[in-house]
PDB file of N, CA and C in Angstrom:
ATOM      1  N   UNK A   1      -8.318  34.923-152.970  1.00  0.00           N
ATOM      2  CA  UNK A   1      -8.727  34.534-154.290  1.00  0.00           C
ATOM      3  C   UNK A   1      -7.509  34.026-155.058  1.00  0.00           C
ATOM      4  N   UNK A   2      -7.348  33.195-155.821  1.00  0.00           N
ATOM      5  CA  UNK A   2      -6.709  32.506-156.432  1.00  0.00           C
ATOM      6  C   UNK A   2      -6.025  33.359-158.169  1.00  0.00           C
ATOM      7  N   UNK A   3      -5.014  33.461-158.595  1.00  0.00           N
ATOM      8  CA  UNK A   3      -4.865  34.093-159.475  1.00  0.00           C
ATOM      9  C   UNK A   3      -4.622  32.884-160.559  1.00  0.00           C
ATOM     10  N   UNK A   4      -4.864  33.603-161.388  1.00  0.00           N
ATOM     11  CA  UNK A   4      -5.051  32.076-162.998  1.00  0.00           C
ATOM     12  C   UNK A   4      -3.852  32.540-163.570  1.00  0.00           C
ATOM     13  N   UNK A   5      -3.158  31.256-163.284  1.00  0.00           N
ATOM     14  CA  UNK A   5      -1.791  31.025-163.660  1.00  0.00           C
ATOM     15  C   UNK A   5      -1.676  31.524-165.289  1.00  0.00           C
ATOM     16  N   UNK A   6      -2.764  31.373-166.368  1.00  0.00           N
ATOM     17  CA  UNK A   6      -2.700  31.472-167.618  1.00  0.00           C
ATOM     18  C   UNK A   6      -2.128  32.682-168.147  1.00  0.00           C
ATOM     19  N   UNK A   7      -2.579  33.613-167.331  1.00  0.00           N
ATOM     20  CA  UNK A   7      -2.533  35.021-167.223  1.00  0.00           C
ATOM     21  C   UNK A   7      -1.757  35.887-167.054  1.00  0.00           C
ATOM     22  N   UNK A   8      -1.020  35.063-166.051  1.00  0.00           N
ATOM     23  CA  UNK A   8       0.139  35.750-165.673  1.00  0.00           C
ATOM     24  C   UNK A   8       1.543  36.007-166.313  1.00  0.00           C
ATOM     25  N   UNK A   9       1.835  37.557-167.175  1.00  0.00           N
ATOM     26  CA  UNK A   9       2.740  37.597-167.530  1.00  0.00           C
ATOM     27  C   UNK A   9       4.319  36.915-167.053  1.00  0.00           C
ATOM     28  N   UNK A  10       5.202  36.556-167.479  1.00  0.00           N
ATOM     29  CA  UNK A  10       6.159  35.670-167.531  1.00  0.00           C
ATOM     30  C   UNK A  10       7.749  36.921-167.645  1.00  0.00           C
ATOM     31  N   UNK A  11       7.843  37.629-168.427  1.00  0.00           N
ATOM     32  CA  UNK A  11       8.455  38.258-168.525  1.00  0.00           C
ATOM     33  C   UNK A  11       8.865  39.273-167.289  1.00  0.00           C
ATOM     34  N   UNK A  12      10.539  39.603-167.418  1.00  0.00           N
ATOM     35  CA  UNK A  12      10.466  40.426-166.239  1.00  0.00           C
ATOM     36  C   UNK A  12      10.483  42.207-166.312  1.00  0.00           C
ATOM     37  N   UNK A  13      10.413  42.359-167.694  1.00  0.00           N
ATOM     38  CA  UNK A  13      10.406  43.714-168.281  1.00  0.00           C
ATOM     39  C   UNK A  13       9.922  43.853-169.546  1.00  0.00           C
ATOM     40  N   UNK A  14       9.006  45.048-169.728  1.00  0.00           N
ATOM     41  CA  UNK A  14       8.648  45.167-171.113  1.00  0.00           C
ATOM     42  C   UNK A  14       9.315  44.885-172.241  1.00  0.00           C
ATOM     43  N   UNK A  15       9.074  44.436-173.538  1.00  0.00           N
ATOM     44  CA  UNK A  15       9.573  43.608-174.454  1.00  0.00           C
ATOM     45  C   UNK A  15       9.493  45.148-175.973  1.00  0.00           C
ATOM     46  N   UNK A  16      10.623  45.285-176.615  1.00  0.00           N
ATOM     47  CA  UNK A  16      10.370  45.814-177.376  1.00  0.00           C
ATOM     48  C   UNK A  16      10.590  45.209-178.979  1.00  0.00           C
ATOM     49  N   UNK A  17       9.243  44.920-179.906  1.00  0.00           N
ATOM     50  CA  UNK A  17       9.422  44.022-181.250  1.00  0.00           C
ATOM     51  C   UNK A  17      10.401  44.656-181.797  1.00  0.00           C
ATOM     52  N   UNK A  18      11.428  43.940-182.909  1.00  0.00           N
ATOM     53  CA  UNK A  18      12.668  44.230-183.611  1.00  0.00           C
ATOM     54  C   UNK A  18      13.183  43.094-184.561  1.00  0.00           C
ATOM     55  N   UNK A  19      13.589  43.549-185.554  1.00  0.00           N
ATOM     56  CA  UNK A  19      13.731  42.740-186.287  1.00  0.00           C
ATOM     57  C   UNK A  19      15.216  42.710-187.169  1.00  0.00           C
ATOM     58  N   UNK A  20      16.011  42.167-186.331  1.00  0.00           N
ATOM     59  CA  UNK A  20      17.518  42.204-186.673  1.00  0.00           C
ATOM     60  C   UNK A  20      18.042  40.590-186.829  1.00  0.00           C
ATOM     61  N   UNK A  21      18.946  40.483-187.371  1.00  0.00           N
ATOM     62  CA  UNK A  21      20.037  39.498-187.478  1.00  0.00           C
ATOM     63  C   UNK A  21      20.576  38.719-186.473  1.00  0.00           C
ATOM     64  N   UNK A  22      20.930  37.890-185.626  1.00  0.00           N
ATOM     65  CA  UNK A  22      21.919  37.686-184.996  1.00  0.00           C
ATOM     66  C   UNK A  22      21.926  36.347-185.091  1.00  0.00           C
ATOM     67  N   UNK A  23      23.456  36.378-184.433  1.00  0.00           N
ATOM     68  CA  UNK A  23      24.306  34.508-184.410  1.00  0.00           C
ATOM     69  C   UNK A  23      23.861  33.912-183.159  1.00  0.00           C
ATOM     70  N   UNK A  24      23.668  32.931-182.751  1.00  0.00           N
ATOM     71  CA  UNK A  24      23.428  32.069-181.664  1.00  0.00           C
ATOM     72  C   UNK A  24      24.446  31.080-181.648  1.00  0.00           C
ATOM     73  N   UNK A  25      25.249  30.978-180.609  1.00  0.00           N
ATOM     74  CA  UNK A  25      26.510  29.710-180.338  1.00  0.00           C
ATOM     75  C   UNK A  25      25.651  28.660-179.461  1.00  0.00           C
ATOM     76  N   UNK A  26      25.426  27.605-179.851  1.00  0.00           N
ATOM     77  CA  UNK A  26      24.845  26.447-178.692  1.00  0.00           C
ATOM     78  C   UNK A  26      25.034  25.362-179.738  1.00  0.00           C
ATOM     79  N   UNK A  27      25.114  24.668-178.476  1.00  0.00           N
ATOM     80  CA  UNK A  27      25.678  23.290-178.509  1.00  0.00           C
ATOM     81  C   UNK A  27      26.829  22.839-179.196  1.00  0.00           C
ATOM     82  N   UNK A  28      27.593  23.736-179.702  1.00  0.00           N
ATOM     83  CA  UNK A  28      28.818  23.193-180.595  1.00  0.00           C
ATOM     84  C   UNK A  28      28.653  23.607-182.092  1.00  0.00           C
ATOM     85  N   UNK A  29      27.307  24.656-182.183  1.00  0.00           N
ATOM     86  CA  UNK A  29      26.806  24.948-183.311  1.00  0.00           C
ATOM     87  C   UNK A  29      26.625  26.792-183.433  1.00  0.00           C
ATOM     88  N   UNK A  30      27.352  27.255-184.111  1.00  0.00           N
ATOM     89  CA  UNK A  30      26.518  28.904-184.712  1.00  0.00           C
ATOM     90  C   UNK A  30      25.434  29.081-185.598  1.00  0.00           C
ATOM     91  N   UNK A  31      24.472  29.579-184.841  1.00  0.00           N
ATOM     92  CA  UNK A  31      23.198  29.317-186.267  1.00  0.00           C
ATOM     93  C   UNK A  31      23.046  30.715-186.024  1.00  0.00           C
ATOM     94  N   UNK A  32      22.301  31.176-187.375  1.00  0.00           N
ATOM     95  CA  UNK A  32      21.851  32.244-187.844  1.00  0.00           C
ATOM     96  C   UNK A  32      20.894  32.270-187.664  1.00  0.00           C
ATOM     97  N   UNK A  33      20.064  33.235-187.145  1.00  0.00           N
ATOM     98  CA  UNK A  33      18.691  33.291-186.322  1.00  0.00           C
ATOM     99  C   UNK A  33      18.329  34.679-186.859  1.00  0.00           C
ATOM    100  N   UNK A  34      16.675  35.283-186.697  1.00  0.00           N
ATOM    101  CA  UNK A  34      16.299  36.818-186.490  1.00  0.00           C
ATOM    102  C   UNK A  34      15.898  37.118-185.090  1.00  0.00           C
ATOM    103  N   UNK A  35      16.152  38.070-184.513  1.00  0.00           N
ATOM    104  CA  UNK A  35      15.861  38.864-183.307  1.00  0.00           C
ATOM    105  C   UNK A  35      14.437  39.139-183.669  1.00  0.00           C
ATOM    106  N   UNK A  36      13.388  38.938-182.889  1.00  0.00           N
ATOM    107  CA  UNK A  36      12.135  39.486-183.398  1.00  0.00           C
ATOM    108  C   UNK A  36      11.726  40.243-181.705  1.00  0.00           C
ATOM    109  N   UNK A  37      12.165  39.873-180.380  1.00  0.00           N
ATOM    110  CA  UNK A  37      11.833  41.101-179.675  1.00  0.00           C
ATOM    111  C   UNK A  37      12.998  41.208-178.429  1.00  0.00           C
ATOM    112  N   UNK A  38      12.936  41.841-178.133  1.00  0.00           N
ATOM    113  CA  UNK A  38      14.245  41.974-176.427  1.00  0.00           C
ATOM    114  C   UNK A  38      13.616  42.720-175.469  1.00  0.00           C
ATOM    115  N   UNK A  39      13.916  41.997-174.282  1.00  0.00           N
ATOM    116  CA  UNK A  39      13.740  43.455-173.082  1.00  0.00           C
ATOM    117  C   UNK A  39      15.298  43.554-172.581  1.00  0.00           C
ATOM    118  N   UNK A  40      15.014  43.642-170.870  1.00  0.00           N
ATOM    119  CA  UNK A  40      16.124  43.743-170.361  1.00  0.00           C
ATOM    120  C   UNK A  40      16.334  42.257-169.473  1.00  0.00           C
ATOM    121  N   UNK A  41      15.516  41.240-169.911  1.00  0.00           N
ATOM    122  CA  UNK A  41      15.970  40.353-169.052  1.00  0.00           C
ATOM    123  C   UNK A  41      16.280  39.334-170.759  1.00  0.00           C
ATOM    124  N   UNK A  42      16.241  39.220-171.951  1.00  0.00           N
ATOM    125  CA  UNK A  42      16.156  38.482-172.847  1.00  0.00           C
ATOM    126  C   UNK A  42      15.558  38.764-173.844  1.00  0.00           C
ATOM    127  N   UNK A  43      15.892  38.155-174.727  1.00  0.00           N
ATOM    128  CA  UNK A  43      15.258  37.954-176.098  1.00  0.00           C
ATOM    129  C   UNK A  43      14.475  36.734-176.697  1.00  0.00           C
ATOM    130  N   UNK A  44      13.493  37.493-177.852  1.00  0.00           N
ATOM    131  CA  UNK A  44      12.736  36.157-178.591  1.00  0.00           C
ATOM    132  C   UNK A  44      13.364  36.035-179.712  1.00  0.00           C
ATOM    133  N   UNK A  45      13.618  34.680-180.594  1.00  0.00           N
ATOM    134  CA  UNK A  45      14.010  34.511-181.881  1.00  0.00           C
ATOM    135  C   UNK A  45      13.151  33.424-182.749  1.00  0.00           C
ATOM    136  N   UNK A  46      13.502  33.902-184.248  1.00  0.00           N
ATOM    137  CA  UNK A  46      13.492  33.041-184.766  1.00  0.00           C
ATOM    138  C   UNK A  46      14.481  31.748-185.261  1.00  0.00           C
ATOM    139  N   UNK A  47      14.327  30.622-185.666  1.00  0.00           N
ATOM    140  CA  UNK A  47      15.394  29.884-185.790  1.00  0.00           C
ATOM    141  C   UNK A  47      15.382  28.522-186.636  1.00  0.00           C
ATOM    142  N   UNK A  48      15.796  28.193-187.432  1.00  0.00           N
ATOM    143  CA  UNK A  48      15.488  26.865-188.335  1.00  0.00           C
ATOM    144  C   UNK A  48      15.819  25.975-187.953  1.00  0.00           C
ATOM    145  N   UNK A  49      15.967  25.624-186.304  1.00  0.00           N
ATOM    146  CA  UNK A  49      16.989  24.660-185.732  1.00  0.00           C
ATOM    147  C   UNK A  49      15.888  24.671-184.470  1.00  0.00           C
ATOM    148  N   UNK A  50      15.368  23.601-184.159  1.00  0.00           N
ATOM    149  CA  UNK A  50      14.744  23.383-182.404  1.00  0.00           C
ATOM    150  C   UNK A  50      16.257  23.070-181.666  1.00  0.00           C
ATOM    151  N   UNK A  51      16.121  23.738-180.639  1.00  0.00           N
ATOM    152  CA  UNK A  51      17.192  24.000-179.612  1.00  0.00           C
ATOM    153  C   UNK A  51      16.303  23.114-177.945  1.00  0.00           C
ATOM    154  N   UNK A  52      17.382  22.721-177.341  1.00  0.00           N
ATOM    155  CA  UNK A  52      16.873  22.153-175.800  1.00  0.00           C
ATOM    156  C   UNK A  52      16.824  23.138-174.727  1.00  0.00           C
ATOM    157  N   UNK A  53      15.211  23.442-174.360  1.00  0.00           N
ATOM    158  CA  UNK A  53      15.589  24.281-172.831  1.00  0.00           C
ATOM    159  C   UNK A  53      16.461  24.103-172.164  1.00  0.00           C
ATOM    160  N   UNK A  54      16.840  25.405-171.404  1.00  0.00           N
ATOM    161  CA  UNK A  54      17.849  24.922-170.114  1.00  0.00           C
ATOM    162  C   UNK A  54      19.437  25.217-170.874  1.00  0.00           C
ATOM    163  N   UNK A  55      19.387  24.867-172.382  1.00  0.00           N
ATOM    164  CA  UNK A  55      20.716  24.808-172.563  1.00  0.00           C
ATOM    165  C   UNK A  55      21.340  26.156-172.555  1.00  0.00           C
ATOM    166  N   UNK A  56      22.670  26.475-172.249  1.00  0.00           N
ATOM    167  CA  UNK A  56      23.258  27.602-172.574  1.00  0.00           C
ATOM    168  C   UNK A  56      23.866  27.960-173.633  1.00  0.00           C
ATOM    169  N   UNK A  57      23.722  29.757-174.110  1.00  0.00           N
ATOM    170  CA  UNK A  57      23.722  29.872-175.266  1.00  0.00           C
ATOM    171  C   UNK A  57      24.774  31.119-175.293  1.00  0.00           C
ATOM    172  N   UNK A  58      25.111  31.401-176.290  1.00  0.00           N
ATOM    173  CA  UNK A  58      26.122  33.071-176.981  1.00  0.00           C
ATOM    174  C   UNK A  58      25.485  33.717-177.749  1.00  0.00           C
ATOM    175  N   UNK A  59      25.016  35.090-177.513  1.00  0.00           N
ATOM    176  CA  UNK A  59      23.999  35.255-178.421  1.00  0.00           C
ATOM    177  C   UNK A  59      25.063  36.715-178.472  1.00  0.00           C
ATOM    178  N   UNK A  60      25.059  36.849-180.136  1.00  0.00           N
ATOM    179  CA  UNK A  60      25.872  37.846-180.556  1.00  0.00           C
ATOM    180  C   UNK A  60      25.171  38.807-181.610  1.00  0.00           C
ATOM    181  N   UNK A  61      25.091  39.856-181.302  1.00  0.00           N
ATOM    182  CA  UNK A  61      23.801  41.078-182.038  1.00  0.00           C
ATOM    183  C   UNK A  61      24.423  42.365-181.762  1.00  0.00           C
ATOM    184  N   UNK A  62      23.958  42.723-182.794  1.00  0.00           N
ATOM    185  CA  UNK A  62      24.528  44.794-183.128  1.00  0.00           C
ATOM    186  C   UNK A  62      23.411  44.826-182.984  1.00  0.00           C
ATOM    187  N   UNK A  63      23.485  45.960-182.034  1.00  0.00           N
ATOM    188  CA  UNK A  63      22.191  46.845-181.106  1.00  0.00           C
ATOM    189  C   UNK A  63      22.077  48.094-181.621  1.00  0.00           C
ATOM    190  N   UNK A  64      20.978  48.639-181.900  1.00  0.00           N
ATOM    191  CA  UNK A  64      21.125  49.795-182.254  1.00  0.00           C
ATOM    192  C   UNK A  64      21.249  50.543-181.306  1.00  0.00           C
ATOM    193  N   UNK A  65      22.152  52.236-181.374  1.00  0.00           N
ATOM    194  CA  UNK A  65      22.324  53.295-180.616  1.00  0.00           C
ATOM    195  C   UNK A  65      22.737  54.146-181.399  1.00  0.00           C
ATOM    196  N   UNK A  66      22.758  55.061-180.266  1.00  0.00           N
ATOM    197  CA  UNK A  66      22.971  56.880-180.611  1.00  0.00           C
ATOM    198  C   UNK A  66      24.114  57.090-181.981  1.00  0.00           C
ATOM    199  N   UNK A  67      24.955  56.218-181.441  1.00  0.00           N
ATOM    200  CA  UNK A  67      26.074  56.276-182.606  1.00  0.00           C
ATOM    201  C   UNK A  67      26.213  55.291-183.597  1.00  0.00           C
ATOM    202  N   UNK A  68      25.340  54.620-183.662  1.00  0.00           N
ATOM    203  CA  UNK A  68      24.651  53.721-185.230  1.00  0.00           C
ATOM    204  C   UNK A  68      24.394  52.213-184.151  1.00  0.00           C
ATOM    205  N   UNK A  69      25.573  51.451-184.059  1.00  0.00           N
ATOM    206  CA  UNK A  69      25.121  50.134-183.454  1.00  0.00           C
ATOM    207  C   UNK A  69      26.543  49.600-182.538  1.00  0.00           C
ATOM    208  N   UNK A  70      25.861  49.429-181.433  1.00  0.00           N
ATOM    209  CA  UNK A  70      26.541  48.335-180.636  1.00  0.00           C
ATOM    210  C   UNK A  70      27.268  47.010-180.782  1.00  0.00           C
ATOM    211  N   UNK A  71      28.548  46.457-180.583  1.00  0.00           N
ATOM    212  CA  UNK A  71      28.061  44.637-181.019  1.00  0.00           C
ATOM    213  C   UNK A  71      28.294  44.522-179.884  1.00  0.00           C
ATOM    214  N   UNK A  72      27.156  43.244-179.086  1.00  0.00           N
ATOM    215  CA  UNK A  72      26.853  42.795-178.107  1.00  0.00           C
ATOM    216  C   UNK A  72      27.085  40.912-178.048  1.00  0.00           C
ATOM    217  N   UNK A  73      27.946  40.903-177.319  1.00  0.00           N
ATOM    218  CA  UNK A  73      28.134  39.389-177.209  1.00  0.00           C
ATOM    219  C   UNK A  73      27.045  39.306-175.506  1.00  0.00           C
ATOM    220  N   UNK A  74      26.353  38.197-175.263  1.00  0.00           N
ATOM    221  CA  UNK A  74      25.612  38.285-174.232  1.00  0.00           C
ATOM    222  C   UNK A  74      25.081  36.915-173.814  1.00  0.00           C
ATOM    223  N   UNK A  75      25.666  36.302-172.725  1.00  0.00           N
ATOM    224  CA  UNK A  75      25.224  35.001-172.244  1.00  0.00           C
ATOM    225  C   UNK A  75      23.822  34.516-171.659  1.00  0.00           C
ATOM    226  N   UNK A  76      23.187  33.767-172.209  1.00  0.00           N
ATOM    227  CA  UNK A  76      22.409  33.308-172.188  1.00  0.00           C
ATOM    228  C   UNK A  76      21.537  32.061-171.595  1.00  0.00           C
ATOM    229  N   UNK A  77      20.515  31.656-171.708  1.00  0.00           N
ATOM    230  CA  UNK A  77      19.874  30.078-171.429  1.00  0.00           C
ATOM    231  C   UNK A  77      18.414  30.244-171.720  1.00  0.00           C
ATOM    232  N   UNK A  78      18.510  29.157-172.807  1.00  0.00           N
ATOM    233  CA  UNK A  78      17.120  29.416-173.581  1.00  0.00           C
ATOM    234  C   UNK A  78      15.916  28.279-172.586  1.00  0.00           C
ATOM    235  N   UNK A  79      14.791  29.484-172.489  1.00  0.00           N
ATOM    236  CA  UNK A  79      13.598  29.107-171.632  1.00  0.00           C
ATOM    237  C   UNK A  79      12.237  28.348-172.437  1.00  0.00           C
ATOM    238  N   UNK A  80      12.451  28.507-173.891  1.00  0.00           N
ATOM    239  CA  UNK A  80      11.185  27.783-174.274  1.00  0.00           C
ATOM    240  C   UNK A  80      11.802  27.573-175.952  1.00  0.00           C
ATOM    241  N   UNK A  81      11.072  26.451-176.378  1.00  0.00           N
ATOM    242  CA  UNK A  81      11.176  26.384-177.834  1.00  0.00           C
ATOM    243  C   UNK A  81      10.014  26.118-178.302  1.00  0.00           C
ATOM    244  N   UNK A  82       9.122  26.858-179.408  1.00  0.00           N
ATOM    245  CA  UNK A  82       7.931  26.378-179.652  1.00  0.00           C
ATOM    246  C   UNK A  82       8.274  26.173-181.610  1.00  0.00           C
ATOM    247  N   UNK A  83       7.840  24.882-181.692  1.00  0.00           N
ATOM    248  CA  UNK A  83       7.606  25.009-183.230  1.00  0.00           C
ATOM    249  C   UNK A  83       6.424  25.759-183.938  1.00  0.00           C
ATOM    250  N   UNK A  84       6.765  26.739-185.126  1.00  0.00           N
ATOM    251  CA  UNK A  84       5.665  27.366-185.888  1.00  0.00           C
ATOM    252  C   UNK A  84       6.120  27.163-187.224  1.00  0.00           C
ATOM    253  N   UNK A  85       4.902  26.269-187.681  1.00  0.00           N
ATOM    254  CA  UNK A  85       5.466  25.992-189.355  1.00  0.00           C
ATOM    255  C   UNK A  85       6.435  25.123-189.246  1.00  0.00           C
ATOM    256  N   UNK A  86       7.448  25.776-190.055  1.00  0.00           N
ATOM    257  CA  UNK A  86       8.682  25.338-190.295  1.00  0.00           C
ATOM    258  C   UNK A  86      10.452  25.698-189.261  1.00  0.00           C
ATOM    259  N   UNK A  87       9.911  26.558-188.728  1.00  0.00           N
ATOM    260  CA  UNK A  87      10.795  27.556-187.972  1.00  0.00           C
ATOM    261  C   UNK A  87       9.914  27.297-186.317  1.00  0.00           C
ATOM    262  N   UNK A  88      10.980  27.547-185.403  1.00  0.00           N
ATOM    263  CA  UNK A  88      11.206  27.357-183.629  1.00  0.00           C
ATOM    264  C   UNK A  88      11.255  29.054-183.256  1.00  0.00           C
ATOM    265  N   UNK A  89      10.342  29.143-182.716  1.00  0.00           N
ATOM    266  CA  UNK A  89      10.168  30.190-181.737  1.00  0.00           C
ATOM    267  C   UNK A  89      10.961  30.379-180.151  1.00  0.00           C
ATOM    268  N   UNK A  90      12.250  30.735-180.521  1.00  0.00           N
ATOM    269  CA  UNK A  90      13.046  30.890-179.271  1.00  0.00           C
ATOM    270  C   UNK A  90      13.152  31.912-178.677  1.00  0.00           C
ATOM    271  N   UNK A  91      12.879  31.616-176.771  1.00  0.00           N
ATOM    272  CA  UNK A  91      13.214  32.573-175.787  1.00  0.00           C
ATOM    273  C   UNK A  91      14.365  32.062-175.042  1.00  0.00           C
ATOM    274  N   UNK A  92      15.169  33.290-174.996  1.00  0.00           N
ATOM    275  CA  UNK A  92      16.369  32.893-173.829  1.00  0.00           C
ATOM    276  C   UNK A  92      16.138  34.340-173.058  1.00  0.00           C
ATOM    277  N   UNK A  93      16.637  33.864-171.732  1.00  0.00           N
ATOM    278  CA  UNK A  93      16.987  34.874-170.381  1.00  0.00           C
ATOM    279  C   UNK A  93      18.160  34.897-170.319  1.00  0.00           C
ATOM    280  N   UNK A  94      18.921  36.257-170.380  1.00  0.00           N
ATOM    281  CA  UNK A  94      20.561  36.341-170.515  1.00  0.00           C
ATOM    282  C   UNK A  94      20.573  36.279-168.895  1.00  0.00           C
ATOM    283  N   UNK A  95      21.803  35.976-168.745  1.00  0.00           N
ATOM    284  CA  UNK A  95      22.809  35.425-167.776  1.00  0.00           C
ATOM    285  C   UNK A  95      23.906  35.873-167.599  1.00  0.00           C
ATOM    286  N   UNK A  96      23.652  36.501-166.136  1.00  0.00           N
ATOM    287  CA  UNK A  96      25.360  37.178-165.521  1.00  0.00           C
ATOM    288  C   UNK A  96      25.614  38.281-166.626  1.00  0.00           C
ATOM    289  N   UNK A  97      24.335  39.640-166.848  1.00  0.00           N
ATOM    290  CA  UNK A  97      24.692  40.618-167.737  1.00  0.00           C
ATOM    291  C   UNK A  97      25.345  41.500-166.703  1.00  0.00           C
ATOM    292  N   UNK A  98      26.643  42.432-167.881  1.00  0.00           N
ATOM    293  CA  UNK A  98      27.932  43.063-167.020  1.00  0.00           C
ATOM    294  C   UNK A  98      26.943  44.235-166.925  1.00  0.00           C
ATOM    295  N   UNK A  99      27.033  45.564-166.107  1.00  0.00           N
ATOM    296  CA  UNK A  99      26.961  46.531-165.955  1.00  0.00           C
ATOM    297  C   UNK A  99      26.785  47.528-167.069  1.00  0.00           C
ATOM    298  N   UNK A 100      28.293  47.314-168.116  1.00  0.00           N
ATOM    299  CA  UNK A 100      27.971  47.871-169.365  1.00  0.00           C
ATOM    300  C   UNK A 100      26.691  47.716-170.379  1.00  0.00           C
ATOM    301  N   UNK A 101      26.722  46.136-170.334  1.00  0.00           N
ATOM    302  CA  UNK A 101      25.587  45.716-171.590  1.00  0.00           C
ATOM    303  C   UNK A 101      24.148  46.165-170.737  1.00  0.00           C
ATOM    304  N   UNK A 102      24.272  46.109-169.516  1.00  0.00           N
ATOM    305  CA  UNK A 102      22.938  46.155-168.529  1.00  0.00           C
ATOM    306  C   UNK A 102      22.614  48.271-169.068  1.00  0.00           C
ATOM    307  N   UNK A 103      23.779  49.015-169.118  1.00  0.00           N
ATOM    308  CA  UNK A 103      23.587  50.359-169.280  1.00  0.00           C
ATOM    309  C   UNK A 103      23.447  50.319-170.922  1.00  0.00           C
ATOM    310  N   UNK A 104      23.682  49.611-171.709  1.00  0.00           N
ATOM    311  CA  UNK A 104      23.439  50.027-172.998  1.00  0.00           C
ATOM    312  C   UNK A 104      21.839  49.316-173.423  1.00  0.00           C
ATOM    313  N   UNK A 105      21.497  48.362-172.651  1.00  0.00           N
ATOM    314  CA  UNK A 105      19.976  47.766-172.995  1.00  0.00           C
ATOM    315  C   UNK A 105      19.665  48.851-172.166  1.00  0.00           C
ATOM    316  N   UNK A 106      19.511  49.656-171.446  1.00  0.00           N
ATOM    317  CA  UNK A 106      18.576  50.240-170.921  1.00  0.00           C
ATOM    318  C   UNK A 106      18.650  51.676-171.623  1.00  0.00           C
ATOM    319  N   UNK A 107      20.348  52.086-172.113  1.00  0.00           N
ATOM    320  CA  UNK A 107      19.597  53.623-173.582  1.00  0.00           C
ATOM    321  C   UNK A 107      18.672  53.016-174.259  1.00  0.00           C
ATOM    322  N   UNK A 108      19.271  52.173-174.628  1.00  0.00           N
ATOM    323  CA  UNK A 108      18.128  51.327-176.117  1.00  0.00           C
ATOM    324  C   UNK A 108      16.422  51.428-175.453  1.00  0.00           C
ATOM    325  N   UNK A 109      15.826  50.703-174.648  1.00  0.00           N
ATOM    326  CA  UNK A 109      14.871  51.099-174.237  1.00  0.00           C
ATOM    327  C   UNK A 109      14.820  52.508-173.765  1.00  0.00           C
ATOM    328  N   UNK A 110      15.226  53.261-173.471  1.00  0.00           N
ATOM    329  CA  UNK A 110      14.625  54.551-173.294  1.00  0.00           C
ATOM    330  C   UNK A 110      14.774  55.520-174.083  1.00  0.00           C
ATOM    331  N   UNK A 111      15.578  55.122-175.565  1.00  0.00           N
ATOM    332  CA  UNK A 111      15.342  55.752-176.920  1.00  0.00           C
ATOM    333  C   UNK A 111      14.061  55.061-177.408  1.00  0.00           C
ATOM    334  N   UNK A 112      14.391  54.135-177.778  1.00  0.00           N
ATOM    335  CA  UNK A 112      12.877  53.905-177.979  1.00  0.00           C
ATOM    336  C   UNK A 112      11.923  54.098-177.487  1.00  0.00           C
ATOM    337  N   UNK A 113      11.381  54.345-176.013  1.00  0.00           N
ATOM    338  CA  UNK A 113      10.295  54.308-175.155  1.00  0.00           C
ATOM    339  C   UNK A 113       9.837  55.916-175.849  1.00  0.00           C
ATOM    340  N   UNK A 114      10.443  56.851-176.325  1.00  0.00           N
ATOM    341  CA  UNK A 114      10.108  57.771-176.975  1.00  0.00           C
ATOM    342  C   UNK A 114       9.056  57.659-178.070  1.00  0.00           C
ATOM    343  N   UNK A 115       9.175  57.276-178.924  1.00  0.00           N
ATOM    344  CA  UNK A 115       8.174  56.956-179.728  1.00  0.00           C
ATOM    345  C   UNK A 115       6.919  55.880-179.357  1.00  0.00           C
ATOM    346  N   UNK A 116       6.678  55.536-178.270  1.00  0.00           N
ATOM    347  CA  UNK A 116       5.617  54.724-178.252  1.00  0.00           C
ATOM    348  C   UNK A 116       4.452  55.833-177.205  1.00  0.00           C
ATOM    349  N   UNK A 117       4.575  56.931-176.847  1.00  0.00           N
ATOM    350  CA  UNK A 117       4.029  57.847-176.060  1.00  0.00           C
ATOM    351  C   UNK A 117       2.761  58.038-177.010  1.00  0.00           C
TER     352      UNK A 117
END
């Protein structure tokens, strides 16, 4: 039987909504963006700027943790841009994450995974 492509989640790990600050470096440009969700393979944003798939990005964000917040510099390549309104709905898949940032996204999800029980 055939599975319907429509359907099929895209993501490679659960996504948790959030709503923080962060800088985006691409193309020769820092824009100011909101974090609206992350897993462990990427993040969604908002952004007043349409950006080109494929391109590579610097995405720089204080994470929350145990001891208030993280700052996370984290390489990137953004997978979709959708316009809404006035504002671009951006996904990027980080790229070549170190060990460290890979162990601190994964407290972050499993502090949080607490409250969604």
């Amino acid at each position: 039987m055939l599975k319907n492509t429509h359907d099929t989640e895209r993501r490679c790990s659960p996504r948790i909504a959030i709503n923080l600050p962060v800088s985006l470096a691409c193309n020769e440009q820092l824009l100011k963006c909101k974090l609206i969700d992350i897993s462990m393979c990427g993040i969604g944003l908002i952004s007043n700027t349409e950006l080109p798939v494929c391109t590579p990005a610097l995405i720089h964000l204080k994470l929350p943790n145990e001891d208030g917040f993280i700052d996370m510099k984290l390489q990137a390549k953004i997978t979709r841009c959708t316009k809404i309104r006035d504002q671009h709905l951006i996904g990027l898949q980080f790229v070549d994450l170190s060990g460290f940032h890979e162990y601190e996204l994964s407290a972050f999800f499993s502090y949080h995974s607490r409250f969604s029980a």
